[in-house]
N, C-alpha and C. Protein backbone atom coordinates (compact mmCIF):
# COMPACT_ATOMS: atom_id res chain seq x y z
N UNK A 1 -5.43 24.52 30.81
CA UNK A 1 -5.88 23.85 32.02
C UNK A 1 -5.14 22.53 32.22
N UNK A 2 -4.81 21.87 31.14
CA UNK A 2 -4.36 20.34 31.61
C UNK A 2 -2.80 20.64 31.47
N UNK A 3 -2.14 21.54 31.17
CA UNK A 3 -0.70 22.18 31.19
C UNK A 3 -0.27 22.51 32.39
N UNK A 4 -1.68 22.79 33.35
CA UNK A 4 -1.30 23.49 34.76
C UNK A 4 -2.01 21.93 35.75
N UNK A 5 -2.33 21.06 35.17
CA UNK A 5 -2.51 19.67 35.68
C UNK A 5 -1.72 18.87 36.51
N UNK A 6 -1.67 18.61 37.75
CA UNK A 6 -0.73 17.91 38.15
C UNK A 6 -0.89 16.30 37.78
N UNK A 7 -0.06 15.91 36.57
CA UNK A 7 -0.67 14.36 36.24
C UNK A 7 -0.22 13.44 36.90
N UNK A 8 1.05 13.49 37.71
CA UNK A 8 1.26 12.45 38.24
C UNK A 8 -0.31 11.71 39.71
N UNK A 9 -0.25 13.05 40.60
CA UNK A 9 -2.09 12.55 40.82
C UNK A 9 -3.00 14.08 40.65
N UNK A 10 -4.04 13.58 39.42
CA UNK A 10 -5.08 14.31 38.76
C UNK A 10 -5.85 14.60 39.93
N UNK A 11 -6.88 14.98 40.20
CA UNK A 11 -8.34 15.84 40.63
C UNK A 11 -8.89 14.58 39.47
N UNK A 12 -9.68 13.59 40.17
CA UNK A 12 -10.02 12.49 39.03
C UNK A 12 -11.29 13.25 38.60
N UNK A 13 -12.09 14.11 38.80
CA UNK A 13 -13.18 14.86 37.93
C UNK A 13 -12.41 15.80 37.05
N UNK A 14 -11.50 16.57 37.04
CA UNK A 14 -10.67 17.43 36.76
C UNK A 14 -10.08 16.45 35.32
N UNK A 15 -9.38 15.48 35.68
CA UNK A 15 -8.82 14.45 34.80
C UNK A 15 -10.20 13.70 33.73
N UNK A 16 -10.96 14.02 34.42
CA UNK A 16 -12.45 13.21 33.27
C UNK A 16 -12.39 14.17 32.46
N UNK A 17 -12.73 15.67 33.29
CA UNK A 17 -13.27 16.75 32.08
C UNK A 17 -12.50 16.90 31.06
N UNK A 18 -11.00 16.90 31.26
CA UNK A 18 -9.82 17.10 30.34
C UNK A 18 -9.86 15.61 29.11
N UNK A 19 -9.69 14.70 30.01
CA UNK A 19 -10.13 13.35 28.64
C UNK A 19 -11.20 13.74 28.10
N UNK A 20 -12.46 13.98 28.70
CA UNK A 20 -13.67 14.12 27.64
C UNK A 20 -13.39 15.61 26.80
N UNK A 21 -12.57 16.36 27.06
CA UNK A 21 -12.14 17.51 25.95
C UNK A 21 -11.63 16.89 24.84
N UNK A 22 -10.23 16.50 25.72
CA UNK A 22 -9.18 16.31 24.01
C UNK A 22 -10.32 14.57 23.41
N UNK A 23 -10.68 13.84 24.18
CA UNK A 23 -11.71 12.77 23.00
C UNK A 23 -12.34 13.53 22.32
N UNK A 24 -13.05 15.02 22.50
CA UNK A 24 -14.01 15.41 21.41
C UNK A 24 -12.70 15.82 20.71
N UNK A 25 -12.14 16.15 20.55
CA UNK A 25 -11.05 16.65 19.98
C UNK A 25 -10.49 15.94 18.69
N UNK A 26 -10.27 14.75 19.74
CA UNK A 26 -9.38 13.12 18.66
C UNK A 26 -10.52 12.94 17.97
N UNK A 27 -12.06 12.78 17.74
CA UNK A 27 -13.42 12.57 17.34
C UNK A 27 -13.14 13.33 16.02
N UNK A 28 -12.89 14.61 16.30
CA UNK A 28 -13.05 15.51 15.26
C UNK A 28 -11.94 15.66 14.15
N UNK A 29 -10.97 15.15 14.24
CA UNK A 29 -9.64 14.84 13.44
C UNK A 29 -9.61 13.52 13.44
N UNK A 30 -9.75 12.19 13.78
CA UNK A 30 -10.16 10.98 12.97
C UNK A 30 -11.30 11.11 12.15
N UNK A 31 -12.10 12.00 12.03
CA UNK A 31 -13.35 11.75 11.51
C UNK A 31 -12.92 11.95 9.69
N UNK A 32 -11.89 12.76 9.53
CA UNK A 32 -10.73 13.38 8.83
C UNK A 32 -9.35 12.50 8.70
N UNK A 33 -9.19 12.04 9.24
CA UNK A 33 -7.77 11.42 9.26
C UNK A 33 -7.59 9.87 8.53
N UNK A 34 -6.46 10.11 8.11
CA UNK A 34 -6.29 8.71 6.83
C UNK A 34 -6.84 7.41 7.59
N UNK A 35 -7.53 6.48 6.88
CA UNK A 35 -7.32 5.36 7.73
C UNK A 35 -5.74 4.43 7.44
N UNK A 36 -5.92 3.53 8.40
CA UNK A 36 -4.49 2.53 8.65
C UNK A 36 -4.94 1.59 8.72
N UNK A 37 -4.08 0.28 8.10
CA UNK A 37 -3.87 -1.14 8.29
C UNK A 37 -3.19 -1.12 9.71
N UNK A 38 -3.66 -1.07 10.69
CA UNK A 38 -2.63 -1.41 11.93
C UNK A 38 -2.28 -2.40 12.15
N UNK A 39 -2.72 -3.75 11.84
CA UNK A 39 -2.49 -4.95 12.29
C UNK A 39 -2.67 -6.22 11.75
N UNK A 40 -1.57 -7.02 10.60
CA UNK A 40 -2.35 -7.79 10.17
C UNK A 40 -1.36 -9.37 10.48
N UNK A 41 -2.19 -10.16 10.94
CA UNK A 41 -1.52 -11.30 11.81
C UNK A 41 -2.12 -12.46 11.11
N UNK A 42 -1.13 -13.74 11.06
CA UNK A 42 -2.15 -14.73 10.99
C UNK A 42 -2.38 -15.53 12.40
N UNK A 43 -3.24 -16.40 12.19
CA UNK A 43 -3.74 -16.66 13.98
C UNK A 43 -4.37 -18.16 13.35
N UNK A 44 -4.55 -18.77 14.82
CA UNK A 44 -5.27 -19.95 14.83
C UNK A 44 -6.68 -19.76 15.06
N UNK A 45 -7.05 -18.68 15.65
CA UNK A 45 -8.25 -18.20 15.77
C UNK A 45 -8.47 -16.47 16.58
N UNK A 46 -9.41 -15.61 16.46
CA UNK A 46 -9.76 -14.80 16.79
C UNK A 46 -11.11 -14.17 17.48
N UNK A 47 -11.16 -13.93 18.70
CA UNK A 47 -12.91 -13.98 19.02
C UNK A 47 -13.08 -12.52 20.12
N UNK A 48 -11.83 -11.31 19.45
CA UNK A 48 -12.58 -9.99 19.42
C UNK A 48 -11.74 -9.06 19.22
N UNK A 49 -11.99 -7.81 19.20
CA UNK A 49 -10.63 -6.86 18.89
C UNK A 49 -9.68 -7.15 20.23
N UNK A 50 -8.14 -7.48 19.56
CA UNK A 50 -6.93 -7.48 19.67
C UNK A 50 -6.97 -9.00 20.53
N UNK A 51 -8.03 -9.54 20.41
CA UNK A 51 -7.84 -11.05 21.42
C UNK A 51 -7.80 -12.28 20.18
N UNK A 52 -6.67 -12.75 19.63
CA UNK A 52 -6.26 -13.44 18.90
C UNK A 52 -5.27 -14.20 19.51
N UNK A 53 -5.07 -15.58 18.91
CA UNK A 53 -4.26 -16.67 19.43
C UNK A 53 -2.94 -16.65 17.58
N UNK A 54 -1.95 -16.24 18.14
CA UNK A 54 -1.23 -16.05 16.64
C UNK A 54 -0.74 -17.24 15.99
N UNK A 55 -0.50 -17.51 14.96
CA UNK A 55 -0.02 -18.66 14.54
C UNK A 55 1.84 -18.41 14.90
N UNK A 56 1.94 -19.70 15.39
CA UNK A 56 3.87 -19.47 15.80
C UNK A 56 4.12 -19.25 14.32
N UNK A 57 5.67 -18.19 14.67
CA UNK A 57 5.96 -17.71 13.27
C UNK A 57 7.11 -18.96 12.87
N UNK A 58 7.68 -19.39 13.17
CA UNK A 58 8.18 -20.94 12.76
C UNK A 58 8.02 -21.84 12.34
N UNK A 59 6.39 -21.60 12.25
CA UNK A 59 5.48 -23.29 11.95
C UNK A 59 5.45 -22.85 10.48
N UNK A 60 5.74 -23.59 9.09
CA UNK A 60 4.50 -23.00 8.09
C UNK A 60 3.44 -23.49 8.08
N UNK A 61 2.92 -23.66 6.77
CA UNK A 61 1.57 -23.86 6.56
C UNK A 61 2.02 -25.21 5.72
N UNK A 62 0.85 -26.09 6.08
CA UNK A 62 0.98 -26.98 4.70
C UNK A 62 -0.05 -26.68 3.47
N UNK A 63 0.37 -27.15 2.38
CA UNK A 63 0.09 -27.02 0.65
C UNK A 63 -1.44 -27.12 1.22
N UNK A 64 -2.30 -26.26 0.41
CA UNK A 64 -3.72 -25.86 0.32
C UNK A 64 -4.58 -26.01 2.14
N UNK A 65 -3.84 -25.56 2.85
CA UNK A 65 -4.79 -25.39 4.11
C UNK A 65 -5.21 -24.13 4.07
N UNK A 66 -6.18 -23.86 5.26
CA UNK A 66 -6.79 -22.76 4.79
C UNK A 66 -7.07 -21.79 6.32
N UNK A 67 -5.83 -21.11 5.95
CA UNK A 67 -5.48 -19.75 7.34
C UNK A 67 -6.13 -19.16 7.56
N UNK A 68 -6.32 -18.17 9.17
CA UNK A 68 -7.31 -17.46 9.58
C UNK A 68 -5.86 -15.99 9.40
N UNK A 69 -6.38 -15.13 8.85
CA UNK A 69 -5.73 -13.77 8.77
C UNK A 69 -6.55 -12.57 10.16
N UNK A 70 -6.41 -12.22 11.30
CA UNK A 70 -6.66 -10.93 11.87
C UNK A 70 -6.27 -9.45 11.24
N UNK A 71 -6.97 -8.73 11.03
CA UNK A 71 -7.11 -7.08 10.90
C UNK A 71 -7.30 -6.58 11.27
N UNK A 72 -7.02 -5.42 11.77
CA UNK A 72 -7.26 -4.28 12.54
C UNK A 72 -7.18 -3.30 11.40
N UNK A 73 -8.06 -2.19 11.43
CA UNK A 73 -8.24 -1.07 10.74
C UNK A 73 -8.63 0.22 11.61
N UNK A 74 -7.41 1.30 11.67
CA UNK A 74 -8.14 2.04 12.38
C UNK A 74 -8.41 3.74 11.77
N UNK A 75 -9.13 4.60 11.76
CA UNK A 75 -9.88 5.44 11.60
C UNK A 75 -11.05 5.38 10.44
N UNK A 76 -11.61 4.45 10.52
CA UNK A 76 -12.80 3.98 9.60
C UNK A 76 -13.62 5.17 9.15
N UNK A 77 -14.43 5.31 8.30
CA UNK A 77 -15.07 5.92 7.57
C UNK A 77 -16.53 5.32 8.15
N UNK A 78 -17.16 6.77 9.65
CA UNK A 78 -18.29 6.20 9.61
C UNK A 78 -19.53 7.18 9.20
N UNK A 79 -20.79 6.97 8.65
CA UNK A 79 -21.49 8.15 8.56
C UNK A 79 -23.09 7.78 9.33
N UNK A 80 -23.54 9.28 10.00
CA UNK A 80 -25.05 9.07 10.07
C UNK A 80 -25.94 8.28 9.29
N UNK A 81 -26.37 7.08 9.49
CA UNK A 81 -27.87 6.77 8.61
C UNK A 81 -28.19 5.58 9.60
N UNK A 82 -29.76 6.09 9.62
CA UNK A 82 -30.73 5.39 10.60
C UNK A 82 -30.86 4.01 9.62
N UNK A 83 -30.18 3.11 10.82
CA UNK A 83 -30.44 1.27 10.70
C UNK A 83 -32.07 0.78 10.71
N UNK A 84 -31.96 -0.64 10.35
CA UNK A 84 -33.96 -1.17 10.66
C UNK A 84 -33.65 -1.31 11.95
N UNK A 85 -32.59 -1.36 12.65
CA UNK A 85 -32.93 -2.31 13.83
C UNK A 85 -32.42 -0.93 14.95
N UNK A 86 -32.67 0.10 14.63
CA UNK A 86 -32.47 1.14 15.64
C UNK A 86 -31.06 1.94 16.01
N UNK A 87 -30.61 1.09 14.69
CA UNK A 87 -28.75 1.85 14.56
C UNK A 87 -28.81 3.71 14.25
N UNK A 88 -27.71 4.15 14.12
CA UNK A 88 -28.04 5.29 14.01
C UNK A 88 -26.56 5.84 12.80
N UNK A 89 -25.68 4.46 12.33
CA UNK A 89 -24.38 4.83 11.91
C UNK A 89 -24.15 3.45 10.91
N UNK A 90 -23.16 4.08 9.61
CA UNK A 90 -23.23 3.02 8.80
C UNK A 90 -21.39 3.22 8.51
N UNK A 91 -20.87 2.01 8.38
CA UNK A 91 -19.31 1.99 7.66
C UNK A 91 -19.29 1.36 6.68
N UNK A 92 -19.25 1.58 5.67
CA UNK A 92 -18.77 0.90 4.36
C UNK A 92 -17.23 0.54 3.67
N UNK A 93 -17.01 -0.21 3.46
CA UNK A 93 -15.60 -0.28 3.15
C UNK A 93 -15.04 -2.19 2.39
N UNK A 94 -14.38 -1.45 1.26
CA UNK A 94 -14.03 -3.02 0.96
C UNK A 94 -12.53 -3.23 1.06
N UNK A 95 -12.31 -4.48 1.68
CA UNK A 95 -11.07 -5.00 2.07
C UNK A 95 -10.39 -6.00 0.68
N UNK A 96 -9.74 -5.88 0.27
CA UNK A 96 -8.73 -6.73 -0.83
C UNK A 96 -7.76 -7.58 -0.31
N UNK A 97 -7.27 -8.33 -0.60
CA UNK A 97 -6.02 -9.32 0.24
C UNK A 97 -5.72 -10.27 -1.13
N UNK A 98 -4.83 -9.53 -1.27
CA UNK A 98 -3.37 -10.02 -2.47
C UNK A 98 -2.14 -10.92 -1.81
N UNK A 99 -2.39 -12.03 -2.22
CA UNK A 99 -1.35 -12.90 -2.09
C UNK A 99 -0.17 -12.96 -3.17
N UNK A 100 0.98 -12.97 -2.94
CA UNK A 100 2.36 -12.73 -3.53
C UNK A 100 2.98 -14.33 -3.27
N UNK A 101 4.01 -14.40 -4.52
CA UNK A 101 5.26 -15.70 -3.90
C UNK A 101 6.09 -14.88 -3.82
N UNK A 102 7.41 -15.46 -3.66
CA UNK A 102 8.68 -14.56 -3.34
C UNK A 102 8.96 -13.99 -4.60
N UNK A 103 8.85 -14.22 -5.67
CA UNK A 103 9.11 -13.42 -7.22
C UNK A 103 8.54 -12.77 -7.29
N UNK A 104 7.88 -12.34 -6.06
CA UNK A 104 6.44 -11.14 -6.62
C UNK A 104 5.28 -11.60 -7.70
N UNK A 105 5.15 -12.30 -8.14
CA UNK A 105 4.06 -12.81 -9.20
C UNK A 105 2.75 -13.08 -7.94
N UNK A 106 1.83 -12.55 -8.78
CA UNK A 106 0.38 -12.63 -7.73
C UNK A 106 0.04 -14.02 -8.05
N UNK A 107 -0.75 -14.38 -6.87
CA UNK A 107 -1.07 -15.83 -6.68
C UNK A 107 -2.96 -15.70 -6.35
N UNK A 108 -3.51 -16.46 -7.64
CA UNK A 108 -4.88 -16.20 -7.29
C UNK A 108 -5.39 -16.60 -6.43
N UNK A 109 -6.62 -16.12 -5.70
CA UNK A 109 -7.31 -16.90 -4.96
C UNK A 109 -8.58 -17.09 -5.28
N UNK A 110 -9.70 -17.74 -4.03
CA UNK A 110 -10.42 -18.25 -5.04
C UNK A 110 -11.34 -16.98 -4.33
N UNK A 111 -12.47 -16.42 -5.33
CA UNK A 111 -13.44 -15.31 -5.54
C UNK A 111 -14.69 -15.60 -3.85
N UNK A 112 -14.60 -15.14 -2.52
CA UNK A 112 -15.26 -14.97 -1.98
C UNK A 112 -16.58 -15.36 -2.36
N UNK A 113 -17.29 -14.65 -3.64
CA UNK A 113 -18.50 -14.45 -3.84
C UNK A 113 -18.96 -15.44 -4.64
N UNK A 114 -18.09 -16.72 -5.11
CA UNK A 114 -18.22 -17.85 -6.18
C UNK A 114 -16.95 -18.71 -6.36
N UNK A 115 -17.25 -19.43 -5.17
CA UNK A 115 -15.82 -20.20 -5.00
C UNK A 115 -15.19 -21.29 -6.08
N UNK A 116 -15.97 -21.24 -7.35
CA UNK A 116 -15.52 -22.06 -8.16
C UNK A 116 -14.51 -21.37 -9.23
N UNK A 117 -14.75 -19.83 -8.93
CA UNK A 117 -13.77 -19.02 -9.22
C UNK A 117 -12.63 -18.56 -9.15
N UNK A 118 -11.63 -18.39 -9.95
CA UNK A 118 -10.60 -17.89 -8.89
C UNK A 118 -10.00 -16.33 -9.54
N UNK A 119 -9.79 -15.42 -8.78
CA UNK A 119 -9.65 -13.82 -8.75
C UNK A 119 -7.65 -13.82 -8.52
N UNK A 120 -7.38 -12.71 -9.21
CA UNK A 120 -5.88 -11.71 -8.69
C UNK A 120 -6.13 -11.78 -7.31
N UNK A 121 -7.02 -10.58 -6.83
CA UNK A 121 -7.11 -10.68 -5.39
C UNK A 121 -8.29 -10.96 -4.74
N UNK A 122 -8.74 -11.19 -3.05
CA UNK A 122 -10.07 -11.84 -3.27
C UNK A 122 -10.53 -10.00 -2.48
N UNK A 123 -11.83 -10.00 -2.87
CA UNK A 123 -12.48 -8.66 -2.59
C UNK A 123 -13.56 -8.89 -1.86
N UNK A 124 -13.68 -8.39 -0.12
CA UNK A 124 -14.59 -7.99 0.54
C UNK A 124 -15.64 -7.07 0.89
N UNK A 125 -16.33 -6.92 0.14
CA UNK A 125 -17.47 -5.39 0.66
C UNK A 125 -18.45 -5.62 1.87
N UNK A 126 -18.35 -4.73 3.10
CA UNK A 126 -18.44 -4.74 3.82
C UNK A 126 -19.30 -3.66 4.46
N UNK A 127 -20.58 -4.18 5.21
CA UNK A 127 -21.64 -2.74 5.23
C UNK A 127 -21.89 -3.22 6.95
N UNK A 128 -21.64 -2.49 7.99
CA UNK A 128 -21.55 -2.41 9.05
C UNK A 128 -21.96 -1.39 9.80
N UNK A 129 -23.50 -1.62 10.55
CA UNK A 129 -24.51 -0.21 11.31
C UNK A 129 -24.37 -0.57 12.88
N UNK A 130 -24.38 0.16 13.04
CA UNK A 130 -23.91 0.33 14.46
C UNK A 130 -25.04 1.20 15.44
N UNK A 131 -24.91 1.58 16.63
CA UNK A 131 -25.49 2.63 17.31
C UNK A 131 -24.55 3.48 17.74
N UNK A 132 -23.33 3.70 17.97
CA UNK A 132 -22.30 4.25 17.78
C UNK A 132 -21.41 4.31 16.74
N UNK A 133 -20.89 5.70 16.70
CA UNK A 133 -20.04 5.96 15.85
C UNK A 133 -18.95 4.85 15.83
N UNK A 134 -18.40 3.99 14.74
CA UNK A 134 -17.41 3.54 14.91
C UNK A 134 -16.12 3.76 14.26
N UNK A 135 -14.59 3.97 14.80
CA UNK A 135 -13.95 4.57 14.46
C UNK A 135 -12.62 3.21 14.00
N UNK A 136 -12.53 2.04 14.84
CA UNK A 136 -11.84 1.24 14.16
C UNK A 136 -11.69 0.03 14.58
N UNK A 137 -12.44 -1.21 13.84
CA UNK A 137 -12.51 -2.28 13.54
C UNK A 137 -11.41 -3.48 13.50
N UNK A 138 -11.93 -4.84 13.62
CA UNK A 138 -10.66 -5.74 13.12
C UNK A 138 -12.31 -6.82 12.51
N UNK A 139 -11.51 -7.77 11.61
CA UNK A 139 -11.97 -8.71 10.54
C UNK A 139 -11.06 -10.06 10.68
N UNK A 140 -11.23 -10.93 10.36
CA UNK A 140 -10.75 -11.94 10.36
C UNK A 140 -10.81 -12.89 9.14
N UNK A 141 -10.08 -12.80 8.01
CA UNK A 141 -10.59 -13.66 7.01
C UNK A 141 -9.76 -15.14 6.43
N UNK A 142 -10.51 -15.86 5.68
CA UNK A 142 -9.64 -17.22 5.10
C UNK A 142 -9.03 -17.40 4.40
N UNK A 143 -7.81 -17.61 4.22
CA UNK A 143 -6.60 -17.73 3.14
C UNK A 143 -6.76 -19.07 2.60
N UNK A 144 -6.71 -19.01 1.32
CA UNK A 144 -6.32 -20.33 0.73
C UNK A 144 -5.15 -20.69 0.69
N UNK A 145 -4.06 -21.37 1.82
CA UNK A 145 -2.53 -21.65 1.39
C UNK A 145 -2.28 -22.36 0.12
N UNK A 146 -1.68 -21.22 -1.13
CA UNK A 146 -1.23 -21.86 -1.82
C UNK A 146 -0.71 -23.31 -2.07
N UNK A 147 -0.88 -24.14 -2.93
CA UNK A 147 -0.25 -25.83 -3.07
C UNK A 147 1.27 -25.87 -3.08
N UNK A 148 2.22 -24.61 -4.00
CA UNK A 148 3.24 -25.08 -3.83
C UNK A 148 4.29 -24.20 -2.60
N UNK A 149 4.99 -25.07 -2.18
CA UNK A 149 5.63 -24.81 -0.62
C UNK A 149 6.37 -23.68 -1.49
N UNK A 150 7.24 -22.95 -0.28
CA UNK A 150 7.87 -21.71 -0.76
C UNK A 150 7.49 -20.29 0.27
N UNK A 151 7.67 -19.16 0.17
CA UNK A 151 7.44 -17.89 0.94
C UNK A 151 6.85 -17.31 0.06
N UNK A 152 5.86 -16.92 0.91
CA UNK A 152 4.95 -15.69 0.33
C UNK A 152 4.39 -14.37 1.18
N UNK A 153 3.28 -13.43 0.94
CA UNK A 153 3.29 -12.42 1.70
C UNK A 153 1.89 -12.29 1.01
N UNK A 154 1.05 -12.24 2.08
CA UNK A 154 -0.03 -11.08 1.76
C UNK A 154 -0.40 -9.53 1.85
N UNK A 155 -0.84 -9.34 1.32
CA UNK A 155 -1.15 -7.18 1.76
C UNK A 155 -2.10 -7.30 1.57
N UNK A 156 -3.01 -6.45 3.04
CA UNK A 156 -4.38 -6.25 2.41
C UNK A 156 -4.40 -4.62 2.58
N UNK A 157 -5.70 -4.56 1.67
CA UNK A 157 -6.10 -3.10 1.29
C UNK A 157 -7.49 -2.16 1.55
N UNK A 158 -8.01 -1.56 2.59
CA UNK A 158 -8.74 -1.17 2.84
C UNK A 158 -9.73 -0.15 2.04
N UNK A 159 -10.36 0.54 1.72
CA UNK A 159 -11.13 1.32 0.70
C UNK A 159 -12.58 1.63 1.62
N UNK A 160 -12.59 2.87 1.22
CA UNK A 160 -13.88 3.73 2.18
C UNK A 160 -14.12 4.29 0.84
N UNK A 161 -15.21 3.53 -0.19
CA UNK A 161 -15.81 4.30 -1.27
C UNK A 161 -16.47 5.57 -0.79
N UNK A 162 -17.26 5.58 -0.26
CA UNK A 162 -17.90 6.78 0.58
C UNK A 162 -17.02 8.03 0.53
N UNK A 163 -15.64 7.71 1.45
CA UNK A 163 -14.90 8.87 1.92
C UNK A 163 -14.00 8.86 1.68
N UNK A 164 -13.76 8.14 0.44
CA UNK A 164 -12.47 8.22 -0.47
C UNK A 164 -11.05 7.79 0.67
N UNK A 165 -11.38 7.14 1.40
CA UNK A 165 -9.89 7.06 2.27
C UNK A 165 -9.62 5.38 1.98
N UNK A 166 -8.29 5.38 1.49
CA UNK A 166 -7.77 3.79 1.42
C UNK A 166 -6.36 3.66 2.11
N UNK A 167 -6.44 2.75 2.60
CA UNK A 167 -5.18 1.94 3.28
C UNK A 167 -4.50 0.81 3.16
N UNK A 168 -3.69 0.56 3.03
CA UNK A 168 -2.36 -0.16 2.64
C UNK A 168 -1.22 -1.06 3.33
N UNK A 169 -1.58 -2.27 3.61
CA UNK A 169 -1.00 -2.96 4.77
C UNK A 169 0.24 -2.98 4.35
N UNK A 170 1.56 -3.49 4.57
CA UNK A 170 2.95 -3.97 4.67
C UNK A 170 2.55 -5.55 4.46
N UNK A 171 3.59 -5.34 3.18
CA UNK A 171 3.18 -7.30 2.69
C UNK A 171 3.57 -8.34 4.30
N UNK A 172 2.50 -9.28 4.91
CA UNK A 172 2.90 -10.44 5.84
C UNK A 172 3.09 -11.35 5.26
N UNK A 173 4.59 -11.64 5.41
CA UNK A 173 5.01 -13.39 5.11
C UNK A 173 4.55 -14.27 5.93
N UNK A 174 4.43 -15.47 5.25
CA UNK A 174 4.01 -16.68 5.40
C UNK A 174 4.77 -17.50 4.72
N UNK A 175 4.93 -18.77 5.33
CA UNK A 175 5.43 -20.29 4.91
C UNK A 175 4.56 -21.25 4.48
N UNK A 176 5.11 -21.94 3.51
CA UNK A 176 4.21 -23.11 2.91
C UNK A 176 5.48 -24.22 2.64
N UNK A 177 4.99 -25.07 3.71
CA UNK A 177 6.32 -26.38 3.70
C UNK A 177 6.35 -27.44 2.85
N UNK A 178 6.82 -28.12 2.80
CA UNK A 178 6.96 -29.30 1.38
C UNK A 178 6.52 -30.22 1.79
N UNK A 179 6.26 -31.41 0.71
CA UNK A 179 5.56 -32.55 1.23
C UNK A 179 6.28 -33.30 2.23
């Protein structure tokens, strides 16, 4: 039916029924399908999916400030379970974010959950109910800029304990300038 479609101009009911096909379609193979790091930016701030203000890539950072990172994650791991507050869907998933210098040697940060700590990488677990199914998310988290100036790169790492699906960002460089 949508092969014999004229798309340049649709039958706009004709064109609904066909999107609402192949969406059940895409529904049913993301529900299945690997998740992805699609997007990981640093920013001056972020206030919703894909509406971020980026940090210029020219500027660095100075010694111990403390960066806003954007994420996007897309084919999330979501499942049925009734919320208190009338949800009907739960995502679980923990996010990792490994900071690197240019020698590759990991650079700790300090432990999310006990900041007097400091961790290899810092680890997010993340429990998110919804009333819709949700299929893919963004996060926004705080970097500790390393003290000494130099290039570095973070990767973060997604994990769906639940549904066994993990994802794997591409290390983002970053600058850290001298005194």
């Amino acid at each position: 039916r949508g092969a014999a479609m004229n798309l340049a101009s649709p039958d706009p009911q004709e064109a609904a029924h066909l999107a609402d096909q192949l969406g059940g379609a895409a529904s049913r193979l993301e529900a299945k399908a690997a998740s992805r790091v699609e997007k990981v930016a640093f920013c001056r701030k972020a206030t919703g999916f894909g509406q971020y203000d980026p940090w210029p890539e020219a500027q660095p950072y100075r010694p111990r400030d403390l960066a806003v990172l954007y994420v996007e994650v897309k084919n999330v791991g979501c499942a049925a379970a009734p919320g208190p507050a009338g949800e009907g869907y739960v995502s679980r998933t923990v996010v990792t974010l490994e900071v690197r210098d240019a020698k590759g040697a990991v650079v700790e940060q300090v432990d999310p959950e006990d900041f007097r700590r400091r961790v290899p990488a810092a680890r997010f677990p993340h429990e998110d109910r919804s009333r819709s199914p949700v299929r893919d998310y963004f996060r926004t988290y705080r970097i500790n800029i390393p003290p000494t100036p130099g290039v570095y790169t973070v990767t973060v790492e997604v994990r769906d304990p639940a549904g066994g699906r993990a994802a794997r960002s591409q290390p983002t460089e970053f600058r850290v300038a001298g005194p």
